[in-house]
C-alpha atoms as a PDB file:
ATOM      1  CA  UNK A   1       0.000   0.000   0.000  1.00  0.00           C
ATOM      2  CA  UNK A   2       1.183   3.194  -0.717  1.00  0.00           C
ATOM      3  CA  UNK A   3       0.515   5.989   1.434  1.00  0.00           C
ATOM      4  CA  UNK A   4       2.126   9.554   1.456  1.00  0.00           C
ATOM      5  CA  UNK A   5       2.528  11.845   4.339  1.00  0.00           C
ATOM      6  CA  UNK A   6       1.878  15.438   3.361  1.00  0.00           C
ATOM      7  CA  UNK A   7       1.623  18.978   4.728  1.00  0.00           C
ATOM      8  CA  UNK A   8       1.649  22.966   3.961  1.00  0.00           C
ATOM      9  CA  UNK A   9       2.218  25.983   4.704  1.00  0.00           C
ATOM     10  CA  UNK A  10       0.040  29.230   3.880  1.00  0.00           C
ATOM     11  CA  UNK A  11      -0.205  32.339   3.933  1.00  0.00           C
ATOM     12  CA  UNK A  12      -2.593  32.587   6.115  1.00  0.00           C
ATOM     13  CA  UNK A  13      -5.730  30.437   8.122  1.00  0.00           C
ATOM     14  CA  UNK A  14      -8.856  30.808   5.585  1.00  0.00           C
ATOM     15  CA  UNK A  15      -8.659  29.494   2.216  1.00  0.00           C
ATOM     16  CA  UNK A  16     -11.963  31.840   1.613  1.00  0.00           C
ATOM     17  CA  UNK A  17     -10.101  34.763   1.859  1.00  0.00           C
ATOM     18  CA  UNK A  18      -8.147  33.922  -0.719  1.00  0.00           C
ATOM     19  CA  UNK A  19      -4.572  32.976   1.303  1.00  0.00           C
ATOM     20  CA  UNK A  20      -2.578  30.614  -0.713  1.00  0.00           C
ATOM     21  CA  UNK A  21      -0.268  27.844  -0.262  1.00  0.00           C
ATOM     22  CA  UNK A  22       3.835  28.789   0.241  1.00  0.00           C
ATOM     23  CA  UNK A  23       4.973  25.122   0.679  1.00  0.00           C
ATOM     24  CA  UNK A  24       4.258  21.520   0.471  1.00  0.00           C
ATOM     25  CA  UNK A  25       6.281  18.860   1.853  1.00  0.00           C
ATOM     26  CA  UNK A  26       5.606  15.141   1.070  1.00  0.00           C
ATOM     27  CA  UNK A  27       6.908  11.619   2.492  1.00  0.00           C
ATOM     28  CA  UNK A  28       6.550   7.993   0.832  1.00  0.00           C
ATOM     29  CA  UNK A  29       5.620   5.099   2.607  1.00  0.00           C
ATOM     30  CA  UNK A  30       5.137   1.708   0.841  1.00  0.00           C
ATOM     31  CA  UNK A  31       3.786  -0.927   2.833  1.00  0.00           C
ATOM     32  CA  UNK A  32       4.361   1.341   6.137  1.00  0.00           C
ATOM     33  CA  UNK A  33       7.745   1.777   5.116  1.00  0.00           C
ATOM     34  CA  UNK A  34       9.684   4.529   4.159  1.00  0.00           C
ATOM     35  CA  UNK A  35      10.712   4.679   0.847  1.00  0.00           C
ATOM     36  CA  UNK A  36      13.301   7.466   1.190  1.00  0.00           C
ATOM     37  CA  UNK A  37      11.423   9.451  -1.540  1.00  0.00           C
ATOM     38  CA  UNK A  38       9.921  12.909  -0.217  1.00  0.00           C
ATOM     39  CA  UNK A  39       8.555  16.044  -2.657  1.00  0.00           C
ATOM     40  CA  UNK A  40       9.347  19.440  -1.188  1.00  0.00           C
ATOM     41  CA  UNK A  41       8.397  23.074  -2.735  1.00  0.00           C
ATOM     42  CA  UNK A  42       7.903  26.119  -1.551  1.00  0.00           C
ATOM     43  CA  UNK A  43       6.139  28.538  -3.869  1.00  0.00           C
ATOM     44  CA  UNK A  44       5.190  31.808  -4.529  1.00  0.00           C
ATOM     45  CA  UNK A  45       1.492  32.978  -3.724  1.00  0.00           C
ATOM     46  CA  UNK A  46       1.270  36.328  -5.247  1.00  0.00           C
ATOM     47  CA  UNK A  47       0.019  37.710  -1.897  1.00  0.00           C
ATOM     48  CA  UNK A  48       1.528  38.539   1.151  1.00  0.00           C
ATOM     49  CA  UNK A  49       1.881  36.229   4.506  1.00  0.00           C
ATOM     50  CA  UNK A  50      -0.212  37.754   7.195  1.00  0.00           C
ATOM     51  CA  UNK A  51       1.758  37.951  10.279  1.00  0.00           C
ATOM     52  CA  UNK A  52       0.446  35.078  12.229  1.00  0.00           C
ATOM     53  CA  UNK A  53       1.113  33.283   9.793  1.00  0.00           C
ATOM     54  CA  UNK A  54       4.526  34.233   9.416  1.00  0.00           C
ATOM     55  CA  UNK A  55       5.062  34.097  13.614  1.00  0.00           C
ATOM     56  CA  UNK A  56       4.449  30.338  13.013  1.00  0.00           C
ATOM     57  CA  UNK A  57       6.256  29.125  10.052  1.00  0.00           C
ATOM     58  CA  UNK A  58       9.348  31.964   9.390  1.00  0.00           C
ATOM     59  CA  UNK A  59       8.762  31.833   5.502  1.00  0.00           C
ATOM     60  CA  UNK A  60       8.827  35.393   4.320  1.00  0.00           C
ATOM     61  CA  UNK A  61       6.948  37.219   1.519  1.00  0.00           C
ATOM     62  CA  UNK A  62      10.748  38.143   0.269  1.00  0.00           C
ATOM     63  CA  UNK A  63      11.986  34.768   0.362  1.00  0.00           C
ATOM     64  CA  UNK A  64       8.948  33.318  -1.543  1.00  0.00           C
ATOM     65  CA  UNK A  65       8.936  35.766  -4.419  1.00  0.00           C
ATOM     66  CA  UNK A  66      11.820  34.200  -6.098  1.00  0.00           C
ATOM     67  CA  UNK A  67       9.973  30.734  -5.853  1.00  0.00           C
ATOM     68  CA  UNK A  68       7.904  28.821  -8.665  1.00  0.00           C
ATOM     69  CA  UNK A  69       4.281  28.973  -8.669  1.00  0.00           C
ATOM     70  CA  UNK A  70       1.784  26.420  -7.476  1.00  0.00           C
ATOM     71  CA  UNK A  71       0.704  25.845 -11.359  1.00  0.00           C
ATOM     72  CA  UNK A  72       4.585  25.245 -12.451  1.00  0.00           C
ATOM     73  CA  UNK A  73       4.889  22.354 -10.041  1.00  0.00           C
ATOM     74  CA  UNK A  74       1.575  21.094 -10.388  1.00  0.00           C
ATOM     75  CA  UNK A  75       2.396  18.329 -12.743  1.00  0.00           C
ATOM     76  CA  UNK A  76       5.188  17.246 -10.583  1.00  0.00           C
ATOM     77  CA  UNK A  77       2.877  17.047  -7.587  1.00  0.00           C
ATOM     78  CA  UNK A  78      -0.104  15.060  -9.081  1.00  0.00           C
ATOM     79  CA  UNK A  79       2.193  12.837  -9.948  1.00  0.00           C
ATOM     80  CA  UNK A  80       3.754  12.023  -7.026  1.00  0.00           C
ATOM     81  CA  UNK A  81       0.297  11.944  -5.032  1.00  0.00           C
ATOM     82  CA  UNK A  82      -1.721   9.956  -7.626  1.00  0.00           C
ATOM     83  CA  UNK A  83      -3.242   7.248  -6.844  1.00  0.00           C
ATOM     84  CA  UNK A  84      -1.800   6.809  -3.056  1.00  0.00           C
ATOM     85  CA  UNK A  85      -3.212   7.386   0.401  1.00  0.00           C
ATOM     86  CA  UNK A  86      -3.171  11.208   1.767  1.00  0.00           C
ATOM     87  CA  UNK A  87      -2.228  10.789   5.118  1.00  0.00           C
ATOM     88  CA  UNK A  88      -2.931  14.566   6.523  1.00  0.00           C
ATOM     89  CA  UNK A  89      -3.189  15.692  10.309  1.00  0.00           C
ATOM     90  CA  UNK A  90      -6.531  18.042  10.108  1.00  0.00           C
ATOM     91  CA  UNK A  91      -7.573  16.888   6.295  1.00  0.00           C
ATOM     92  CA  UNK A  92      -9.750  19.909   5.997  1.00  0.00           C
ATOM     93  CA  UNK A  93      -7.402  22.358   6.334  1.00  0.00           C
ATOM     94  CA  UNK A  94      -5.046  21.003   3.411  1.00  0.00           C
ATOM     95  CA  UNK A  95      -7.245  19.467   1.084  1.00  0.00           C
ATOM     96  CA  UNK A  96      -9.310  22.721   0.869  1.00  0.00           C
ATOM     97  CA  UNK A  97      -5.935  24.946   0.066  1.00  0.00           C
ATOM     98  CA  UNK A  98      -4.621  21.847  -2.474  1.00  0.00           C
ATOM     99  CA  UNK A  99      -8.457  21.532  -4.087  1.00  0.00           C
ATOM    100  CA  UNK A 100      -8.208  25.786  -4.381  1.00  0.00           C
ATOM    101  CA  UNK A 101      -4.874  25.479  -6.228  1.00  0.00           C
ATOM    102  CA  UNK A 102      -5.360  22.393  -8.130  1.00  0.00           C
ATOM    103  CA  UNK A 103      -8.943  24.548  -9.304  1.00  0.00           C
ATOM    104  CA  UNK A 104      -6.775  27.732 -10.817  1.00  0.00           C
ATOM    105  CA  UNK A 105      -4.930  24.879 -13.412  1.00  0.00           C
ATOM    106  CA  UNK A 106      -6.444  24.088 -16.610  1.00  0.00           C
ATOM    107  CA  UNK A 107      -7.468  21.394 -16.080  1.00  0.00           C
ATOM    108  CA  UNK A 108      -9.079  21.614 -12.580  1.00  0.00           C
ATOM    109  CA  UNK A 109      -8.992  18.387 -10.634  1.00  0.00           C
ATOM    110  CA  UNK A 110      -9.076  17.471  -6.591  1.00  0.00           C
ATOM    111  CA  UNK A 111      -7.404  15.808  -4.328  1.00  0.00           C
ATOM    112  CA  UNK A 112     -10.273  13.286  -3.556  1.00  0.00           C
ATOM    113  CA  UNK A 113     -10.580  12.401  -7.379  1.00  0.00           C
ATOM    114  CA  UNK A 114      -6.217  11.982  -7.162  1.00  0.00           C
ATOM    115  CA  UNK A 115      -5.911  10.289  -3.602  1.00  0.00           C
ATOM    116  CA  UNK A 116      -7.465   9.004  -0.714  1.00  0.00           C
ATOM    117  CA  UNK A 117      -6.949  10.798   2.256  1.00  0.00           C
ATOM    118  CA  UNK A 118      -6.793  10.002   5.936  1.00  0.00           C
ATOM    119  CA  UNK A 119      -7.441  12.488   8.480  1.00  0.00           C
ATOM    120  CA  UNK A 120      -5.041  11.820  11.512  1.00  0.00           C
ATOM    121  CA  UNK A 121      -6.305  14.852  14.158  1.00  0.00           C
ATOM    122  CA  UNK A 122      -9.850  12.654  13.785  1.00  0.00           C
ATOM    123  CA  UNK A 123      -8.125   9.022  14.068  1.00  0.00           C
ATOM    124  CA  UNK A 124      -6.702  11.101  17.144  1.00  0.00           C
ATOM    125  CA  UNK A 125      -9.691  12.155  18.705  1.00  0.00           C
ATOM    126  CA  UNK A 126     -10.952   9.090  18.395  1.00  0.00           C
ATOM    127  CA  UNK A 127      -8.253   7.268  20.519  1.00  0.00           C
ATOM    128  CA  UNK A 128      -7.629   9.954  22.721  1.00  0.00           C
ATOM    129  CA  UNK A 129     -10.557  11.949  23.433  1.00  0.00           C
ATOM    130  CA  UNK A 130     -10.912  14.707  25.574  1.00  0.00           C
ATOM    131  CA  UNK A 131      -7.053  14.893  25.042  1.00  0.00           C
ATOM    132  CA  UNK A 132      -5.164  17.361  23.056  1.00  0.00           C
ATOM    133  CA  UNK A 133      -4.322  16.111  19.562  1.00  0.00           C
ATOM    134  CA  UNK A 134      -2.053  18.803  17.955  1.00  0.00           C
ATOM    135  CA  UNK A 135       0.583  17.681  16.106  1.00  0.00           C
ATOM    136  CA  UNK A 136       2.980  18.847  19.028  1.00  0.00           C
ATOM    137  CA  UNK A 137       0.901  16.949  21.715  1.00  0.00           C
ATOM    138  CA  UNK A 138       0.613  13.315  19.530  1.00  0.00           C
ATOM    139  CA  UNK A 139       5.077  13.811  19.049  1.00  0.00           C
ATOM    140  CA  UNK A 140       4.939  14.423  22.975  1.00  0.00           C
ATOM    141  CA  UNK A 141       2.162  11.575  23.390  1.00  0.00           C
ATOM    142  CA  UNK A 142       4.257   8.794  21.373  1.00  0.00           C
ATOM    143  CA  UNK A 143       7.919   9.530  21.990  1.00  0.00           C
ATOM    144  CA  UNK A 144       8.797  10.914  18.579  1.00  0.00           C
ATOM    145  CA  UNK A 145      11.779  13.332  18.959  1.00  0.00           C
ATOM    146  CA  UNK A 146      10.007  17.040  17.800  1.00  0.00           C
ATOM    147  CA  UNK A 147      12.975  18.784  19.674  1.00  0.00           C
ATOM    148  CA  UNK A 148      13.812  20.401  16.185  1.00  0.00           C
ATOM    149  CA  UNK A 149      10.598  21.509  15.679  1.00  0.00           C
ATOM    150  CA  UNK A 150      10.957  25.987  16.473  1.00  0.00           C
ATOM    151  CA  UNK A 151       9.063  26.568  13.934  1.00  0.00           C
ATOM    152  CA  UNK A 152       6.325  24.520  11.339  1.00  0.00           C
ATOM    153  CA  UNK A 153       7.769  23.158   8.302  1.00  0.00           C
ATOM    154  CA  UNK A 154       5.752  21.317   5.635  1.00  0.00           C
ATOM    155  CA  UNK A 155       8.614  18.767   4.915  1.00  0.00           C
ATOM    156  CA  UNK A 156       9.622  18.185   8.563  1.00  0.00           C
ATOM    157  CA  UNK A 157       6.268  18.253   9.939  1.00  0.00           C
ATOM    158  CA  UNK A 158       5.109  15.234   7.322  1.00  0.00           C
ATOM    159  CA  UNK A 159       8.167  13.687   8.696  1.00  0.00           C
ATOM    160  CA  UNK A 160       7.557  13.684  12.190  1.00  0.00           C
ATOM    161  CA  UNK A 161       3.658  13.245  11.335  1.00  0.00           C
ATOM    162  CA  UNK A 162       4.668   9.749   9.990  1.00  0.00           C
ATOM    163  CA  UNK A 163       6.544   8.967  12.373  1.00  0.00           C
ATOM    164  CA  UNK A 164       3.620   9.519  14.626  1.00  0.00           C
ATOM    165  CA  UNK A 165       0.670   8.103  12.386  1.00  0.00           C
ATOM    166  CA  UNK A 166       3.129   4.658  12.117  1.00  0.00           C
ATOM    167  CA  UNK A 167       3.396   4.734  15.471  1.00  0.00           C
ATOM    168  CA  UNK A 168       0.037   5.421  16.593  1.00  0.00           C
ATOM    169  CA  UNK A 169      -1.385   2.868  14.438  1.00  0.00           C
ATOM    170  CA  UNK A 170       0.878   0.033  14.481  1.00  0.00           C
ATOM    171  CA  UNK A 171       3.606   0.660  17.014  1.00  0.00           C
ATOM    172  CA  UNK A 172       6.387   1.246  14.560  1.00  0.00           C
ATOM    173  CA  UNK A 173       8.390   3.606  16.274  1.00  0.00           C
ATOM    174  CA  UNK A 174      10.791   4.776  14.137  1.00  0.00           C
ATOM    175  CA  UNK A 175      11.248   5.448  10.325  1.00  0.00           C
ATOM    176  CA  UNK A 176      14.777   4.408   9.433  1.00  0.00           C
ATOM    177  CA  UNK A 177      14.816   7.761   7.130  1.00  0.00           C
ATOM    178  CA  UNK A 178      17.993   8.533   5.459  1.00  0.00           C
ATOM    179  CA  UNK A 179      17.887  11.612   5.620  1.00  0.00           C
ATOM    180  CA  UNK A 180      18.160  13.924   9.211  1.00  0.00           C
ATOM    181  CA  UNK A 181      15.084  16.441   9.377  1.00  0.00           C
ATOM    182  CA  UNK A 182      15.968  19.948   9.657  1.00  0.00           C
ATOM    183  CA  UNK A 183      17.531  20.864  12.959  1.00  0.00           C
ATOM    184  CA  UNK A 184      17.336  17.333  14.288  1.00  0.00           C
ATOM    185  CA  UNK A 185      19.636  17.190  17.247  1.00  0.00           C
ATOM    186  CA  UNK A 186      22.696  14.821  17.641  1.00  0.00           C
ATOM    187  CA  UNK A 187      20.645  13.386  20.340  1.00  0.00           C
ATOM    188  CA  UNK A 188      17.516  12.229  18.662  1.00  0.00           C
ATOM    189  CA  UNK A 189      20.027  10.837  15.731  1.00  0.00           C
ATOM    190  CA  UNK A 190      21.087   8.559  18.576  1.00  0.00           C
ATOM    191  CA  UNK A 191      17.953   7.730  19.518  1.00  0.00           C
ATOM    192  CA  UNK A 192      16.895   6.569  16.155  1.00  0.00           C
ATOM    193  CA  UNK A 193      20.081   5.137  15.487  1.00  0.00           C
ATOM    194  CA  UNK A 194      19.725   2.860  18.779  1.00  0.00           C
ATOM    195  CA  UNK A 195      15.910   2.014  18.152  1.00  0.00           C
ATOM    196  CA  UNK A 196      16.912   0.453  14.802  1.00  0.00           C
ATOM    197  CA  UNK A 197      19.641  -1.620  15.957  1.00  0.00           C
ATOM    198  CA  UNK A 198      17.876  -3.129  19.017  1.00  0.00           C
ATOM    199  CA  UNK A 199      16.137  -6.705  18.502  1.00  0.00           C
ATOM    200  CA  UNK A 200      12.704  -6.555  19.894  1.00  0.00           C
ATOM    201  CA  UNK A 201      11.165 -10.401  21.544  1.00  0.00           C
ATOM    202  CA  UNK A 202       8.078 -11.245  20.937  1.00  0.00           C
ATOM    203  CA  UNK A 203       6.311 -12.826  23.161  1.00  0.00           C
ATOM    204  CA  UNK A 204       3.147 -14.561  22.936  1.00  0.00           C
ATOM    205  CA  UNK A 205      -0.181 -14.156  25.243  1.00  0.00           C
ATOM    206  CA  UNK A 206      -1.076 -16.733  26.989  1.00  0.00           C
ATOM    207  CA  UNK A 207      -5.026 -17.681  27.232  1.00  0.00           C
ATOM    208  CA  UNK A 208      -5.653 -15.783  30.277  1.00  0.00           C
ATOM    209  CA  UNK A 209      -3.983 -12.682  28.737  1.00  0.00           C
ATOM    210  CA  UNK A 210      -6.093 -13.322  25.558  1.00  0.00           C
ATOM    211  CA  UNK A 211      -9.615 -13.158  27.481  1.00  0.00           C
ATOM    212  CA  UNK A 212      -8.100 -10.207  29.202  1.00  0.00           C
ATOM    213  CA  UNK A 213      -7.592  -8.467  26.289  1.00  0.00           C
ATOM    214  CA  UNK A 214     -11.042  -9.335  24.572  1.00  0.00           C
ATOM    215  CA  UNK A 215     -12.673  -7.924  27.670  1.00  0.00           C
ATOM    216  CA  UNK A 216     -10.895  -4.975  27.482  1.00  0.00           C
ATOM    217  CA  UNK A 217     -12.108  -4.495  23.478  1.00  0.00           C
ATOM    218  CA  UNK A 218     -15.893  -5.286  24.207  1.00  0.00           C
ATOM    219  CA  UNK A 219     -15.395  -2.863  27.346  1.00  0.00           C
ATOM    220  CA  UNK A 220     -14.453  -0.640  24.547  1.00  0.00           C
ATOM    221  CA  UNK A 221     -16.949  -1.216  21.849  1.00  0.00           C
ATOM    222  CA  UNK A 222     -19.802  -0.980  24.178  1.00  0.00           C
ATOM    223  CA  UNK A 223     -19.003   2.731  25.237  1.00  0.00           C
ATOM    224  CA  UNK A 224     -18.134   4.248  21.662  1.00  0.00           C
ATOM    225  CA  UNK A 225     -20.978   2.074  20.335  1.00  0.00           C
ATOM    226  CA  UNK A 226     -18.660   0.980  17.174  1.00  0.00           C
ATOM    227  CA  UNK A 227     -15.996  -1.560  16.191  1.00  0.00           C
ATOM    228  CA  UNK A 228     -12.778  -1.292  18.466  1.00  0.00           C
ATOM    229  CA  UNK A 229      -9.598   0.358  16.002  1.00  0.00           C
ATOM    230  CA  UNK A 230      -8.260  -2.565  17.074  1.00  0.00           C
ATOM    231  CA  UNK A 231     -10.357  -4.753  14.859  1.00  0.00           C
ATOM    232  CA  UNK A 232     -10.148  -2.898  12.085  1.00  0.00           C
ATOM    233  CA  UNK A 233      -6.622  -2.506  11.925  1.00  0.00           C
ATOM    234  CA  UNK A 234      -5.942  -5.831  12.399  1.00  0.00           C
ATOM    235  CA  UNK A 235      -8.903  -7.984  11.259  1.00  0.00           C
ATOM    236  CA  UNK A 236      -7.484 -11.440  11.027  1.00  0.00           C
ATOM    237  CA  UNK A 237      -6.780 -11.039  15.183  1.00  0.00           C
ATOM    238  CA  UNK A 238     -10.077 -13.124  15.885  1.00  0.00           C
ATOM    239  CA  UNK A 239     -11.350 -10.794  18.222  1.00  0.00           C
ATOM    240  CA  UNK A 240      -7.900 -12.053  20.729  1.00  0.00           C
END
């Protein structure tokens, strides 16, 4: 299965207002694997970046103005997205800026006719309600070393959202990526480094364990009135 990790940057909060897109950073996963591949552009939006917007991602109106435009790397991007699985941490947010942009080409398309998309703030909620689910609060909640992280970036903050979304769904904690995100610390390169050289046992329940566990699911299901994640992520568990 192939999945990619994306985010952006704009210049501002409200698509409706007509703030644009300033950068898009993308990460491959095959299989829940990194592939090593990653698409990364900033662009230029013909507008300014409000203020907040700047106070949270650093990318300046003078930086961007010598950048390409969303419709000059369009082609590039639909092809790199086509046909995999958006993985996106508030879906909304990005898909409406991407579907705005990708409705200024030519030949208007959107992202739900390229891709599918998962939304991982709601697979968040879900898991941890009540809780706080930013981006920040799911690297905190999982281990996944954000201490890099001064300011958003679209390319690092798809990297440490994978890390997260593998990790959160599956346990994986680490992505064996070859390349260091931006102002990733000597520290966390040990960490990663040590994570992928140490061989995990697996151990198998025993019955009691087993019934324990089941108990714990229909404990579960009853309150949210649906299918444990559980189930669905791994359906050939038999319920154990």
């Amino acid at each position: 299965m192939r999945q990619i990790v994306l985010d952006t940057e704009t210049t501002g909060l409200e698509v409706g207002d007509g703030h644009r897109i300033i950068e898009i950073g993308c990460v491959e996963l095959h299989n829940r694997r990194a592939t090593g591949r990653t698409w990364h552009r900033y662009l230029q939006p013909d507008r300014q970046v409000d203020a907040g917007a700047l106070a949270v991602h650093g990318i300046t109106s003078d930086f961007l103005a010598a950048q390409p435009r969303f419709a000059d790397v369009a082609a590039e991007l639909i092809e790199f997205i086509r046909g995999a699985e958006l993985v996106i941490h508030n879906a909304p947010f990005d898909v409406g800026f991407l579907d705005a942009e990708l409705a200024r080409l030519p030949a208007a398309t959107t992202v739900t006719a390229l891709c599918g998309v998962v939304d991982t703030l709601a697979l968040a909620r879900r898991m941890h309600p009540g809780q706080r689910n930013s981006l920040d609060a799911l690297c905190r909640r999982y281990r996944v070393d954000a201490s890099g992280r001064d300011l958003h970036g679209a390319l690092l903050d798809a990297r440490l959202l994978a890390e997260v979304y593998l990790t959160m769904t599956g346990g994986q904690a680490a992505l064996g990526l070859e390349a260091e995100p931006a102002g990733g610390t000597a520290i966390g390169r040990r960490r990663r480094q040590a994570r992928g050289k140490v061989a995990i046992p697996v151990i198998a329940p025993d019955a009691a364990e087993l019934a324990a566990h089941e108990a714990v699911l229909a404990a579960i299901e009853r309150k949210a009135g649906a299918p444990a994640l559980f189930r669905r992520l791994l359906p050939d568990t038999g319920g154990s």
